[in-house]
Protein backbone atom coordinates (compact mmCIF):
# COMPACT_ATOMS: atom_id res chain seq x y z
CA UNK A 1 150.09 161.69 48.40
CA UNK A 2 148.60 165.00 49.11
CA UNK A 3 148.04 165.86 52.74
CA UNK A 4 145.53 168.00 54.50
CA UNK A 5 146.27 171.28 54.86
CA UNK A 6 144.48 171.70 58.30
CA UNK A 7 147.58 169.37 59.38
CA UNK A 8 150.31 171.71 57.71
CA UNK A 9 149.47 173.99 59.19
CA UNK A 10 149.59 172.89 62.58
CA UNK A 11 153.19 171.88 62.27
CA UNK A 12 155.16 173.77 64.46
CA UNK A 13 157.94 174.41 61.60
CA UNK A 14 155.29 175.88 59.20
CA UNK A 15 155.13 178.88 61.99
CA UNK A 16 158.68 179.60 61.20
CA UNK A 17 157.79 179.71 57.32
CA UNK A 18 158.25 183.16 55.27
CA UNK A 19 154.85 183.65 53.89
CA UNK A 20 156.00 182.37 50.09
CA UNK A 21 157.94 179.36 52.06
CA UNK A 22 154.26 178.41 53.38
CA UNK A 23 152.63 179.13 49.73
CA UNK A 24 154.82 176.60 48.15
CA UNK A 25 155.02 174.42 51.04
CA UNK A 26 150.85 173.85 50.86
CA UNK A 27 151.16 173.55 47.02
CA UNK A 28 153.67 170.91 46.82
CA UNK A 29 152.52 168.96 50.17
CA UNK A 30 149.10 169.83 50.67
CA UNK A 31 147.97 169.61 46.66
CA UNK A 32 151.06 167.30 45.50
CA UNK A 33 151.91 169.01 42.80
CA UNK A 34 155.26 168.84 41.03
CA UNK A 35 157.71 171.33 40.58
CA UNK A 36 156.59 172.34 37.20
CA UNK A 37 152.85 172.62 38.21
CA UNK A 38 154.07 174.78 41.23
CA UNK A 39 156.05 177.40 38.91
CA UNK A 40 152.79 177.31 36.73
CA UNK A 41 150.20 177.63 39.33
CA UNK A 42 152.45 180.23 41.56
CA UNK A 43 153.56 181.81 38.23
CA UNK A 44 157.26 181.49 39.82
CA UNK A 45 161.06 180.98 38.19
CA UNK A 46 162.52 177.48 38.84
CA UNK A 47 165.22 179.51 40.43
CA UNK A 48 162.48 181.22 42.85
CA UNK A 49 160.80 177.39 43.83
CA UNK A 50 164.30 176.05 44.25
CA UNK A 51 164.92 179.41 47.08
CA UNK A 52 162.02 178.80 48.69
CA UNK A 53 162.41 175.00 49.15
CA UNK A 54 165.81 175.57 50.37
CA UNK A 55 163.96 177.64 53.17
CA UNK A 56 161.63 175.02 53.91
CA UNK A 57 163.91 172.00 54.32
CA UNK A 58 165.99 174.36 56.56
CA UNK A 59 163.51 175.11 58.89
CA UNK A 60 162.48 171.22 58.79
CA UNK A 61 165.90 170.40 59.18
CA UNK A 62 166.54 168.05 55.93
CA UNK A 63 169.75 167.37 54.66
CA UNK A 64 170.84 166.07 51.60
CA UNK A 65 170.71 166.59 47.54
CA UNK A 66 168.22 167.69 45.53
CA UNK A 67 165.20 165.63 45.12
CA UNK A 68 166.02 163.52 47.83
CA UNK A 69 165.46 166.19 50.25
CA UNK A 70 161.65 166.44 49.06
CA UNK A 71 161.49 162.62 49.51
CA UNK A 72 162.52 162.98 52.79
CA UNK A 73 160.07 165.84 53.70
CA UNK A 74 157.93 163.93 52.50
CA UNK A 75 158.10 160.61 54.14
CA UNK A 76 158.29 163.11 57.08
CA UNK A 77 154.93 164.64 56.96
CA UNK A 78 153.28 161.61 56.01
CA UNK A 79 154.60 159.83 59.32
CA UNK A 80 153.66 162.89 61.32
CA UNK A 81 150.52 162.70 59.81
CA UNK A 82 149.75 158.87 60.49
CA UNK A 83 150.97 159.42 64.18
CA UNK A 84 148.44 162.50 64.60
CA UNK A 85 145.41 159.93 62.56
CA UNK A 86 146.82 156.75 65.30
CA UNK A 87 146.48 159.44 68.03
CA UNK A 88 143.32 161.09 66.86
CA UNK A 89 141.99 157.55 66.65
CA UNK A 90 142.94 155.99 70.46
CA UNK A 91 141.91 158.92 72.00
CA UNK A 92 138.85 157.57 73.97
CA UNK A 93 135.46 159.52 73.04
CA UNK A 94 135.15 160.29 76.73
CA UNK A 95 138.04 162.64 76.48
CA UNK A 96 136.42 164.25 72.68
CA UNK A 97 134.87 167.30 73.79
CA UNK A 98 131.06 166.99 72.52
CA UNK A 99 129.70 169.73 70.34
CA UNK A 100 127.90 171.22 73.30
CA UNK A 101 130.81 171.63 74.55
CA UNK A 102 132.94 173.57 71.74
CA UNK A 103 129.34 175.79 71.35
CA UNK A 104 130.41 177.23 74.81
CA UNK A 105 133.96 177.61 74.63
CA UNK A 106 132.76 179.54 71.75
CA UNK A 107 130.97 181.59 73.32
């Protein structure tokens, strides 16, 4: 499952990623694309991936071995990302700010 990249990027741990960290972190999360598709696209070494995922689950605080930690990270950011949908959704429309609104905190 790929997930939104306007919610990546909102996490507060993808602040704390190195800017490759947060290339491969959209790739793989945001576009769900394996780790062979990531080398390809990001025209990086296994080795390299592997570095930068070890960053990533650091700084998201996973444990384990190998492919279970990009399970985990997974299931992670898909729970996160049902919470933020459950919240978005129960949030009564008199608290949404209308478009009116946004126009003048634009301005």
């Amino acid at each position: 499952m790929s997930l939104p990249e306007n919610f990546l990027i909102q996490l507060e741990q993808y602040g704390e990623l190195s800017a490759g960290e947060r290339t491969v972190f959209l790739v793989i999360f945001g576009r769900d694309l394996s780790r062979v598709q990531a080398t390809q696209e990001l025209i990086l070494s296994e080795s390299s991936l592997s570095t930068y995922l070890t960053g990533i689950y650091k700084k998201f605080k996973i444990s384990g071995c190998g492919p279970t930690k990009e399970n985990r990270l997974r299931e992670f950011l898909i729970k996160r990302f049902s919470q933020a949908q459950s919240l978005a959704l129960s949030t009564p429309d008199s608290l949404k700010p209308t478009i009116n609104e946004l126009v003048q905190e634009m301005r």
